[in-house]
N, C-alpha and C. Protein backbone atom coordinates (compact mmCIF):
# COMPACT_ATOMS: atom_id res chain seq x y z
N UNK A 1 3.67 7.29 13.44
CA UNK A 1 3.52 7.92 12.14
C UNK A 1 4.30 9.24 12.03
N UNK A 2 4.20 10.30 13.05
CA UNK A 2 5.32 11.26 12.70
C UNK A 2 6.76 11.41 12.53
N UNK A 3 6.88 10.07 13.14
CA UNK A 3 8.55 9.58 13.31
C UNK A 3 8.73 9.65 11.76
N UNK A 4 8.20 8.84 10.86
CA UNK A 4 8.10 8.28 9.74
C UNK A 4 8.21 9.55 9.20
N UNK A 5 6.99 10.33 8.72
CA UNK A 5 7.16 11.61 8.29
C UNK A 5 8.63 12.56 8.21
N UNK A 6 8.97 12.67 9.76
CA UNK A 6 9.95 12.75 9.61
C UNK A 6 11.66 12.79 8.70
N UNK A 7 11.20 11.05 8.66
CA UNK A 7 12.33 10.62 7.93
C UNK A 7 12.05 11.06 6.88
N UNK A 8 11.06 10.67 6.36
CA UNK A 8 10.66 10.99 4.82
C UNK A 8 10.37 12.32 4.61
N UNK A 9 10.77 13.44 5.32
CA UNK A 9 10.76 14.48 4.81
C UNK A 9 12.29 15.01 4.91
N UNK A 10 13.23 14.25 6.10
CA UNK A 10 14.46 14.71 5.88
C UNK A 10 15.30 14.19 4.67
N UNK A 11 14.72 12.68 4.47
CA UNK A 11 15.03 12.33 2.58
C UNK A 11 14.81 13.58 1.40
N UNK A 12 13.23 13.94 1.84
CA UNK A 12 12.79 14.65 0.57
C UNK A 12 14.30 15.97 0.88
N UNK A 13 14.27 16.74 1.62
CA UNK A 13 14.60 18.06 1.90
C UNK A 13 16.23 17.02 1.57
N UNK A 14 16.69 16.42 1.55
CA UNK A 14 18.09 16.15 1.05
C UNK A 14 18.60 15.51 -0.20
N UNK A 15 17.51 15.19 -1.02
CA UNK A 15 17.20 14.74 -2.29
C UNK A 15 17.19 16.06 -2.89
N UNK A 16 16.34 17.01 -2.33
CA UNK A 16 16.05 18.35 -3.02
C UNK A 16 17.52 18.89 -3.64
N UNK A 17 18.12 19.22 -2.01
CA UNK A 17 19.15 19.30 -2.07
C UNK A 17 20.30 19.29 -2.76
N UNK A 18 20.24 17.83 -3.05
CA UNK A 18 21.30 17.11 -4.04
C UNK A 18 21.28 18.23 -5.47
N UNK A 19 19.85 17.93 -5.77
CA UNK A 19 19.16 18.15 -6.93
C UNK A 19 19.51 19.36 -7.37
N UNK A 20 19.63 20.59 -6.55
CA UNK A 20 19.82 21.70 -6.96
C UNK A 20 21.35 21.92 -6.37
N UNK A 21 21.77 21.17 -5.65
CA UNK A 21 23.39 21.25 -6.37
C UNK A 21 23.83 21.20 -7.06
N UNK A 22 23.33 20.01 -7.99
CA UNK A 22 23.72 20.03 -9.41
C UNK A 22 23.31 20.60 -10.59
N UNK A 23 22.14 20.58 -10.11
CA UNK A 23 21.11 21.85 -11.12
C UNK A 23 22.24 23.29 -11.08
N UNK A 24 22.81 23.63 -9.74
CA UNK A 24 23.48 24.57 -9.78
C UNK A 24 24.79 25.09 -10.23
N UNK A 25 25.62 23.89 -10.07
CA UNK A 25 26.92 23.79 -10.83
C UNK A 25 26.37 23.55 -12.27
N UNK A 26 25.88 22.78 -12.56
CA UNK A 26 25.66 22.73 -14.01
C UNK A 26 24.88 23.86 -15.02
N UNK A 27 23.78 25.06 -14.14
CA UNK A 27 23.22 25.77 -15.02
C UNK A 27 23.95 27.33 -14.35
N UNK A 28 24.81 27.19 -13.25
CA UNK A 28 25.50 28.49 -13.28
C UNK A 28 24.81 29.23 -11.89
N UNK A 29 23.92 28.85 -11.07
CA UNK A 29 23.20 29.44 -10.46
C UNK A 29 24.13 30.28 -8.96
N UNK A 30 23.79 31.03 -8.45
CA UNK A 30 24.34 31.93 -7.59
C UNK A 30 24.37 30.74 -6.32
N UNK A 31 25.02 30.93 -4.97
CA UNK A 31 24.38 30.29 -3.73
C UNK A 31 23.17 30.88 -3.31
N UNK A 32 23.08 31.88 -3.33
CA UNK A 32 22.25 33.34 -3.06
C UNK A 32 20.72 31.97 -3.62
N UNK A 33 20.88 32.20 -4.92
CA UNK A 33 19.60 31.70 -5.89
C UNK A 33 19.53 29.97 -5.53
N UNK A 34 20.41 29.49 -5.03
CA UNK A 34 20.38 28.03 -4.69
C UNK A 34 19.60 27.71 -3.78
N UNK A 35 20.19 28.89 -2.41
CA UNK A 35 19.38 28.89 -1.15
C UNK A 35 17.63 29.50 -1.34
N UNK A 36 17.36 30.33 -2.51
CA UNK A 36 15.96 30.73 -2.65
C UNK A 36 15.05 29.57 -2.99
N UNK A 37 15.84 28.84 -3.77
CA UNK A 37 15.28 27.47 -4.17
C UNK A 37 14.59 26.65 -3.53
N UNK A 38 15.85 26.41 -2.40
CA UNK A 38 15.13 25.47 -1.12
C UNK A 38 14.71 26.36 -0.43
N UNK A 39 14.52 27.48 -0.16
CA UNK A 39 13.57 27.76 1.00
C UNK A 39 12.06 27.85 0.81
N UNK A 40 12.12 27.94 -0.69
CA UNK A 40 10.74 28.44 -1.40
C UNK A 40 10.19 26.64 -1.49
N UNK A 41 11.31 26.13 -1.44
CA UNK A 41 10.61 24.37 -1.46
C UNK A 41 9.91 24.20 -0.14
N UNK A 42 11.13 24.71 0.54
CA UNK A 42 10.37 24.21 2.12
C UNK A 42 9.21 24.68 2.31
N UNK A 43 9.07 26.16 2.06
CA UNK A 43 7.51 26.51 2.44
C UNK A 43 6.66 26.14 2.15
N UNK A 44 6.69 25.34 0.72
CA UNK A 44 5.77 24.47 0.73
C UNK A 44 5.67 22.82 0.98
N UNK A 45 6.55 22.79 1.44
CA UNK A 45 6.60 21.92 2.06
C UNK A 45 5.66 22.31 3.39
N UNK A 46 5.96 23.45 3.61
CA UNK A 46 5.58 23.29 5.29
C UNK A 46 4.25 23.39 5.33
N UNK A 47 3.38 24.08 4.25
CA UNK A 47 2.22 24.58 3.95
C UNK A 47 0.65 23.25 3.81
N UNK A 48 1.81 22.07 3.47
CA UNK A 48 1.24 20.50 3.74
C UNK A 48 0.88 20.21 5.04
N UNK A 49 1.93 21.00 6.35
CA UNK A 49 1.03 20.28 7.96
C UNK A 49 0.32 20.51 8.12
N UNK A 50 -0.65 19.51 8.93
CA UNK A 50 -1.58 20.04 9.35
C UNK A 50 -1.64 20.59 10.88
N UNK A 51 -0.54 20.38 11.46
CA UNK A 51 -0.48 20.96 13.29
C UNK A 51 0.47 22.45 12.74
N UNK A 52 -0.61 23.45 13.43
CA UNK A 52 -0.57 24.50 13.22
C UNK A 52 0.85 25.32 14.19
N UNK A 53 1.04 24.63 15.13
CA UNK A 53 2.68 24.74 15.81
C UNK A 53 3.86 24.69 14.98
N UNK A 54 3.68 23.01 14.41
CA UNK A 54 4.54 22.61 13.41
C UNK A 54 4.83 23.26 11.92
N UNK A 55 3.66 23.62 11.81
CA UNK A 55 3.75 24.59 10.58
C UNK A 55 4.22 25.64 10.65
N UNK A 56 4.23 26.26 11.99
CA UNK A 56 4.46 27.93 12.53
C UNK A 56 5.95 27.51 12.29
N UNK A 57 6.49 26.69 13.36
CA UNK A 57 8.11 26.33 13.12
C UNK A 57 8.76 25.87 12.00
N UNK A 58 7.94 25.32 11.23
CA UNK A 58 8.87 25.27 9.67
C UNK A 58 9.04 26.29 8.71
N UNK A 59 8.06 27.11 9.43
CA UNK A 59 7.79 28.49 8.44
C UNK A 59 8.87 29.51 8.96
N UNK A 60 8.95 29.30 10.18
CA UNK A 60 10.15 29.87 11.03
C UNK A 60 11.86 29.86 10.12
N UNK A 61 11.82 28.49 9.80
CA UNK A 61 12.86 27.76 10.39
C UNK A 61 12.73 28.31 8.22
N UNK A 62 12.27 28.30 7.12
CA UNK A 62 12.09 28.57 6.30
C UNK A 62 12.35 30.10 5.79
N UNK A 63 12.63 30.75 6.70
CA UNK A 63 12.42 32.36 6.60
C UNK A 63 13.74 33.01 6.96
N UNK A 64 14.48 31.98 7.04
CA UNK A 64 15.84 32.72 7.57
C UNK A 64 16.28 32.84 6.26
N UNK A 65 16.91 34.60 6.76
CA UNK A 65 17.66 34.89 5.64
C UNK A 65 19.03 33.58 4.97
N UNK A 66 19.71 34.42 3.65
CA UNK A 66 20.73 34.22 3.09
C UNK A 66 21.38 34.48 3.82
N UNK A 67 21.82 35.87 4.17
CA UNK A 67 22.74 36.04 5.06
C UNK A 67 23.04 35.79 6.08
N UNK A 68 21.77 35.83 6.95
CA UNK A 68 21.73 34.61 8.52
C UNK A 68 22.51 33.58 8.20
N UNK A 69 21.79 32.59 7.43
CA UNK A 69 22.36 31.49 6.99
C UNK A 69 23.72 31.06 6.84
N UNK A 70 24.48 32.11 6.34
CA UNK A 70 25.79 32.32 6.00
C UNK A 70 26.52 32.58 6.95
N UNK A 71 25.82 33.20 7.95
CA UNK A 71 26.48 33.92 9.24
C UNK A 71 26.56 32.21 10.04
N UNK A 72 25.51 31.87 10.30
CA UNK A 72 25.64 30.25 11.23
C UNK A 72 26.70 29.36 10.10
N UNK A 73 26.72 29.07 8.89
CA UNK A 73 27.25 28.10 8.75
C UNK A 73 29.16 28.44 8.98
N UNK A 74 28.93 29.95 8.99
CA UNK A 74 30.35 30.39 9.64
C UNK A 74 31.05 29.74 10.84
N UNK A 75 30.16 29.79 11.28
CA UNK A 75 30.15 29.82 13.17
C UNK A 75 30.75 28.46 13.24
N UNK A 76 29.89 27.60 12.48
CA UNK A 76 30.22 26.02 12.54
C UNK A 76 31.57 25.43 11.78
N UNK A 77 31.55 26.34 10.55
CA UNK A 77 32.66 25.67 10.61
C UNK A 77 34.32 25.23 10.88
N UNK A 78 34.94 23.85 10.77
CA UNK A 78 35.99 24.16 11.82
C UNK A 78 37.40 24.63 12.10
């Protein structure tokens, strides 16, 4: 069953995704305000587990800045 979860939450979190890509090109929105979007999704998203580890780490993993963010996807790309 968590496998499952899983999947179906890396769907949801890439559906989201989609969603406010286009929400974003189309209503003008900043990256800045794109990325507030999903992070404010995820937290609640994360606010649904019930293993209190798992929740600690999505909340983690939810809290990184804009600019962090910006700084890693630097790093990566090639």
């Amino acid at each position: 069953m968590p496998v499952v979860f899983k999947k179906e939450f890396r769907l949801k979190v890439f559906i989201l995704f989609a969603s406010l890509a286009l929400a974003g090109l189309l209503g003008g929105c900043s990256s800045e305000q794109f990325y507030a979007s999903g992070q404010n999704w995820q937290r609640n998203e994360c606010n649904k587990l019930l293993d209190a580890q798992e929740r600690g780490r999505c909340m983690k993993s939810a809290s990184t800045s804009y600019e962090t963010y910006r700084q890693q996807a630097e790093r990566v790309k090639p």
